[in-house]
N, C-alpha and C. Protein backbone atom coordinates (compact mmCIF):
# COMPACT_ATOMS: atom_id res chain seq x y z
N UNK A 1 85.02 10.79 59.95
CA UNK A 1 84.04 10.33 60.94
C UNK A 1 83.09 9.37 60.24
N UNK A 2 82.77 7.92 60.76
CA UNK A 2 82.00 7.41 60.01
C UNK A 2 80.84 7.50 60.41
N UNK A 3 79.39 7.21 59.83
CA UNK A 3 78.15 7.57 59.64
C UNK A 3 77.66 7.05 61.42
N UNK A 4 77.79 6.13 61.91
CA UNK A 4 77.64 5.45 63.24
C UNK A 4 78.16 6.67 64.01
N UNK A 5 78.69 6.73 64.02
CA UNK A 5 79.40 7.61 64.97
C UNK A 5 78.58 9.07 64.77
N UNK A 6 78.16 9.46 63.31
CA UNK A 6 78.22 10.73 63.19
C UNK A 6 76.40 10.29 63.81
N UNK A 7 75.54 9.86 63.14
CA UNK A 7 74.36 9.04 64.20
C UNK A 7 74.38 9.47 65.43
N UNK A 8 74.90 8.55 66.03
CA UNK A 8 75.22 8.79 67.84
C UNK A 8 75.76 10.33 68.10
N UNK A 9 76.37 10.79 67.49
CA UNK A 9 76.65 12.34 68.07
C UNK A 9 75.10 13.32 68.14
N UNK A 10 74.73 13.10 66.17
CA UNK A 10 73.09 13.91 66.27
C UNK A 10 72.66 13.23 67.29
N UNK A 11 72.19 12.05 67.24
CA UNK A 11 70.78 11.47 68.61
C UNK A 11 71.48 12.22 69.75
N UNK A 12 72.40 12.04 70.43
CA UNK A 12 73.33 12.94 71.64
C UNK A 12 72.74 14.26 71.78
N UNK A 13 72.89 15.06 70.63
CA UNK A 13 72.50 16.36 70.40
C UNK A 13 71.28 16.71 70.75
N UNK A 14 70.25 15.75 69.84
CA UNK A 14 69.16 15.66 69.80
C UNK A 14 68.50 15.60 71.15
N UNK A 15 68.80 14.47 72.10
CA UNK A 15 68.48 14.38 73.88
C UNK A 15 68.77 15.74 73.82
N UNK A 16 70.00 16.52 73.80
CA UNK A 16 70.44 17.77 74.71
C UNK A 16 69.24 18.89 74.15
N UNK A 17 69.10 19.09 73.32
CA UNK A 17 68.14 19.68 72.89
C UNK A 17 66.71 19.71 73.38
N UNK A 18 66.77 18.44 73.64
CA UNK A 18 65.29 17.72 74.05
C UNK A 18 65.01 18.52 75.84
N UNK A 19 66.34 18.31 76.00
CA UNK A 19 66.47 18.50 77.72
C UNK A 19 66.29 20.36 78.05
N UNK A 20 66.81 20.75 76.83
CA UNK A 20 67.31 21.77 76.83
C UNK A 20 65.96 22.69 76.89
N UNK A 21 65.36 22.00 76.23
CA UNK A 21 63.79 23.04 75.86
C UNK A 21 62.74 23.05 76.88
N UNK A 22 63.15 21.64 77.60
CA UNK A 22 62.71 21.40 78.64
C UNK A 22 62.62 22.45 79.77
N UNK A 23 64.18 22.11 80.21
CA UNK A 23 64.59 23.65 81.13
C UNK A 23 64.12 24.78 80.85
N UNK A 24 64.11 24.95 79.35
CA UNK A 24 63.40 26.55 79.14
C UNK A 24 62.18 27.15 79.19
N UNK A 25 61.39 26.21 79.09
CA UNK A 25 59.78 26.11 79.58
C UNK A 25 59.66 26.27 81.37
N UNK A 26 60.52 25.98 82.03
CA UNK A 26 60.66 25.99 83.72
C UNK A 26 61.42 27.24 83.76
N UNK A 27 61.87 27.58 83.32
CA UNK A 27 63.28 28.96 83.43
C UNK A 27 62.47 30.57 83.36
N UNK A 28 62.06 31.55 84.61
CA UNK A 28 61.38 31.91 84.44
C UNK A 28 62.15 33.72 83.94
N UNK A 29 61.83 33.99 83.48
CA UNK A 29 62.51 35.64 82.62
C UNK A 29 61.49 37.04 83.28
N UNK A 30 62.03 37.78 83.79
CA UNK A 30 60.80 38.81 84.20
C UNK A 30 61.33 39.87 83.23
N UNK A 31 60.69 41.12 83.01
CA UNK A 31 60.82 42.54 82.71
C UNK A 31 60.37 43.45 83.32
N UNK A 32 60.93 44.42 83.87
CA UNK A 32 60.36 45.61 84.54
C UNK A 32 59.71 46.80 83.41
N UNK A 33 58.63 47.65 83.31
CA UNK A 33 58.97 49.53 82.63
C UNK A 33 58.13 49.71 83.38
N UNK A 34 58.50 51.11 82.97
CA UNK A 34 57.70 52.47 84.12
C UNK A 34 58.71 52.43 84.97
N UNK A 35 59.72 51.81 85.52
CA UNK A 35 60.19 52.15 86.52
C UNK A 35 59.41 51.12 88.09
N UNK A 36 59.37 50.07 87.01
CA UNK A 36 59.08 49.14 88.09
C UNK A 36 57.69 48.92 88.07
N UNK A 37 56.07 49.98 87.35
CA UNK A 37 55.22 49.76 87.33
C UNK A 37 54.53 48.64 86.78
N UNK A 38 54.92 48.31 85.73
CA UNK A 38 54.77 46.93 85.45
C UNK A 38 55.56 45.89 85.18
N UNK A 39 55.26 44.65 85.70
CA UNK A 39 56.37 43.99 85.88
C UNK A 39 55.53 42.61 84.97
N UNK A 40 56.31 42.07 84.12
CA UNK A 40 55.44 40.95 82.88
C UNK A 40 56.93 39.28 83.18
N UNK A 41 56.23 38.72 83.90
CA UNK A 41 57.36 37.34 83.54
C UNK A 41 56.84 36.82 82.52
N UNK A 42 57.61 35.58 82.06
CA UNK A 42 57.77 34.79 80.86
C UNK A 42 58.28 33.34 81.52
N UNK A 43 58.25 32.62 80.51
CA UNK A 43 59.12 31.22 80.37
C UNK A 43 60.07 31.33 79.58
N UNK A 44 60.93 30.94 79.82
CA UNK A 44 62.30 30.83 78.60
C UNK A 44 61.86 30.82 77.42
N UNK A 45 60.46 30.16 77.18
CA UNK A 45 60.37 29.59 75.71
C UNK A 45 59.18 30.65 75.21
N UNK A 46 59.13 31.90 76.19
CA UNK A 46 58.70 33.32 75.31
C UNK A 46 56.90 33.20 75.63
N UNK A 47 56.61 32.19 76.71
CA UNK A 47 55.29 32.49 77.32
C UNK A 47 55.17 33.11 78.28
N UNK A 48 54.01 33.90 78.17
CA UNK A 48 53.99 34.85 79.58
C UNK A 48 52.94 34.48 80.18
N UNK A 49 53.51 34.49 81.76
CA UNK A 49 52.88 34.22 82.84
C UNK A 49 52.23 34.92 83.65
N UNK A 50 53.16 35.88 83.92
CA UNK A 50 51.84 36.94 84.54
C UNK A 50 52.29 38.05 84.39
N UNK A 51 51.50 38.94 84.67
CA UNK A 51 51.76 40.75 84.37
C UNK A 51 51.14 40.87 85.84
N UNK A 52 51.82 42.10 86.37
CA UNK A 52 51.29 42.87 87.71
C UNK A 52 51.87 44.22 87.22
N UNK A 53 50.90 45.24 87.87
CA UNK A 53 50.18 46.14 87.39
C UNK A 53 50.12 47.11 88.51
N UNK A 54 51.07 48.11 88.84
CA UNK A 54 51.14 49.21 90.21
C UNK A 54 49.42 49.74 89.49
N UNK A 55 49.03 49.99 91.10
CA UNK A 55 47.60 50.36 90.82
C UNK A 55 47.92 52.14 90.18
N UNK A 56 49.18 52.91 90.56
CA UNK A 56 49.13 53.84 90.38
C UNK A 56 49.18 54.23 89.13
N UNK A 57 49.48 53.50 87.99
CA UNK A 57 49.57 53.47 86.85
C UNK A 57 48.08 53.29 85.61
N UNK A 58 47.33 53.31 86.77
CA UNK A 58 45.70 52.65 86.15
C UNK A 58 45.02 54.13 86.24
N UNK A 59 44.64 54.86 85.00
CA UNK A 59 44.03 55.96 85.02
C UNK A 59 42.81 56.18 83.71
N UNK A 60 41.78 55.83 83.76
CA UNK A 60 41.12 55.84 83.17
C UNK A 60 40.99 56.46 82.22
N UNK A 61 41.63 57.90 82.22
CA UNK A 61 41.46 59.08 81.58
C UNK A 61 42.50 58.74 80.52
N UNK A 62 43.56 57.72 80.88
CA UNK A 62 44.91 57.94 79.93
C UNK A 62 45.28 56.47 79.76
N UNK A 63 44.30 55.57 79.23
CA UNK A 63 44.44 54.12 79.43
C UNK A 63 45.72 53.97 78.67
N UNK A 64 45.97 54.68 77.50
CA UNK A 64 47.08 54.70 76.35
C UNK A 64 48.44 54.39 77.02
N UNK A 65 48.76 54.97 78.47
CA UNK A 65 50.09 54.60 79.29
C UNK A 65 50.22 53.39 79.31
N UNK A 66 49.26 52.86 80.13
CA UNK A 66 48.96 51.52 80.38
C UNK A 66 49.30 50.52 79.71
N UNK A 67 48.43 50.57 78.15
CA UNK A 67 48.82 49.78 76.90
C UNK A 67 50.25 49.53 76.63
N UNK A 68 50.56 50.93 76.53
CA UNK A 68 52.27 51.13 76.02
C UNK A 68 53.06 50.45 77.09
N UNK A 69 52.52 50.42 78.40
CA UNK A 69 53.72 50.08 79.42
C UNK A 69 53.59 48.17 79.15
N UNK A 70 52.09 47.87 79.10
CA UNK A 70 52.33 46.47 78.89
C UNK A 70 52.71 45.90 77.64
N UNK A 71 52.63 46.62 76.84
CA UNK A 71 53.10 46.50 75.41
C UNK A 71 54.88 46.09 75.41
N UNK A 72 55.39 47.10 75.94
CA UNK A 72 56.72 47.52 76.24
C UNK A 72 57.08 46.40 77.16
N UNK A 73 56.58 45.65 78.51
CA UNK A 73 56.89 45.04 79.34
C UNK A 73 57.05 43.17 78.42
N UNK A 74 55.61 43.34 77.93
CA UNK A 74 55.64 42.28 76.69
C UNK A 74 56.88 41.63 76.20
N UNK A 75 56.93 42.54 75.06
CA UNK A 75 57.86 42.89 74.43
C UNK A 75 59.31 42.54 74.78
N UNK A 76 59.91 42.93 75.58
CA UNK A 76 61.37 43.04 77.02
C UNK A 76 61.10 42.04 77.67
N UNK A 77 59.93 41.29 77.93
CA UNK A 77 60.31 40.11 78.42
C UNK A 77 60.29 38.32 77.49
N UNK A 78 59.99 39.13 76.01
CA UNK A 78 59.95 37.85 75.59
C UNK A 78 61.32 37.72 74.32
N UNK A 79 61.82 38.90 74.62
CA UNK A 79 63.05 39.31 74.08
C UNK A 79 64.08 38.56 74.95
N UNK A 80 64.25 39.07 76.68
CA UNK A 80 64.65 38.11 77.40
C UNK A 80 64.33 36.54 77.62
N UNK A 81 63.00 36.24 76.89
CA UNK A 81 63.03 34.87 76.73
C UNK A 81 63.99 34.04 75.59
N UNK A 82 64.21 34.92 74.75
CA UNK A 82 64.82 34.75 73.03
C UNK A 82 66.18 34.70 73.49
N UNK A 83 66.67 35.68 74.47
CA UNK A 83 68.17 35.70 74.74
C UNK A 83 68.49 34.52 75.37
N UNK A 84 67.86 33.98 77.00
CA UNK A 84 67.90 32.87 77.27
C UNK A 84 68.02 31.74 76.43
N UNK A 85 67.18 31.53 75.45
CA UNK A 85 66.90 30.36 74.73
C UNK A 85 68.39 30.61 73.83
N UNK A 86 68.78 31.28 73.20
CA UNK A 86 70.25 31.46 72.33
C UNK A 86 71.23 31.38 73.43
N UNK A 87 71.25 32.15 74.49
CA UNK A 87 72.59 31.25 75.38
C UNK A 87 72.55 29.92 75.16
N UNK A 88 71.08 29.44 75.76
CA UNK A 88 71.64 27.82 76.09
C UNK A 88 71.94 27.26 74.80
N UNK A 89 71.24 27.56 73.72
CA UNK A 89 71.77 27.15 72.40
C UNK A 89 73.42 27.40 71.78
N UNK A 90 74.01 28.21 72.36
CA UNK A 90 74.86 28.38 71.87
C UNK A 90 75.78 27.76 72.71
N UNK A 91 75.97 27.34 74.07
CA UNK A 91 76.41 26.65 74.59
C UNK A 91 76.25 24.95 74.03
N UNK A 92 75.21 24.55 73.81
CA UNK A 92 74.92 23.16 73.18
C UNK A 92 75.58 22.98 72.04
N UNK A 93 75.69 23.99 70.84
CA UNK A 93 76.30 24.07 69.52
C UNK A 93 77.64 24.39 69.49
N UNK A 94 78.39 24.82 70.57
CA UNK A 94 79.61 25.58 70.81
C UNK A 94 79.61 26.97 69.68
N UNK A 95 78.68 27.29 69.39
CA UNK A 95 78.93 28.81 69.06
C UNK A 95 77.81 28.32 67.39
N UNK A 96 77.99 27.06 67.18
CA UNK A 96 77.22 26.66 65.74
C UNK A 96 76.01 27.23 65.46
N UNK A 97 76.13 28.13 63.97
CA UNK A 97 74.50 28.40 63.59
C UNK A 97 74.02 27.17 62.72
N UNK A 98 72.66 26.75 63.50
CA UNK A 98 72.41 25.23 63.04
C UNK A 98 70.76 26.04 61.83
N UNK A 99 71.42 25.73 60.52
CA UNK A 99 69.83 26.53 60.12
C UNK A 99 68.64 25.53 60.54
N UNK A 100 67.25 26.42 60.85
CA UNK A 100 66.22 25.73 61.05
C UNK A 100 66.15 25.73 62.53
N UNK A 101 66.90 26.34 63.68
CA UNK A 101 67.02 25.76 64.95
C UNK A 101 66.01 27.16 65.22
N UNK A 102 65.52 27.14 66.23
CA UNK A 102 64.47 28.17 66.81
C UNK A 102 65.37 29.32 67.19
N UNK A 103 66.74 29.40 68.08
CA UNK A 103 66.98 30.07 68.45
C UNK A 103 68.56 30.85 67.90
């Protein structure tokens, strides 16, 4: 493969990548625990957007549930952001571990 060519394939890559991270910032990931009490979305790219919060789960006496459930919801949804982001990566690479790549 000569160097031109091999050029134009990275820059190629490089757009897809570009596009790619794009989508994942719009691509939205939720997590449920408790059994549905709290529910935490994300962005593909492992930001979270919002948390909602069953009121029945709010007890003053035992805030410690609470923590743990958003902790836990956290957590599960930015894990599902990590998985998202390695599909589409691994689709772009055909299976390639590229060192240095985020995902």
């Amino acid at each position: 493969m000569n160097i031109q060519k091999l050029m134009k394939e990275a820059q190629r890559m490089q757009a897809q990548m570009s596009k790619m991270q794009d989508e994942l910032a719009t691509k939205v990931v939720e997590a449920s625990v408790g059994g549905g009490k709290v529910i935490v979305k994300a962005t593909g790219t492992g930001d979270i957007t919002s948390i909602k919060i069953d009121p029945s789960v709010v007890d003053r006496d035992d805030v410690e549930v609470l923590e743990d459930l958003v902790l836990a919801g956290v957590k599960q949804a930015q894990e599902a952001a990590r998985e998202a982001g390695s599909a589409d990566m691994q689709k772009l690479t055909g299976g390639m571990s590229i060192p240095g790549m985020p995902f």
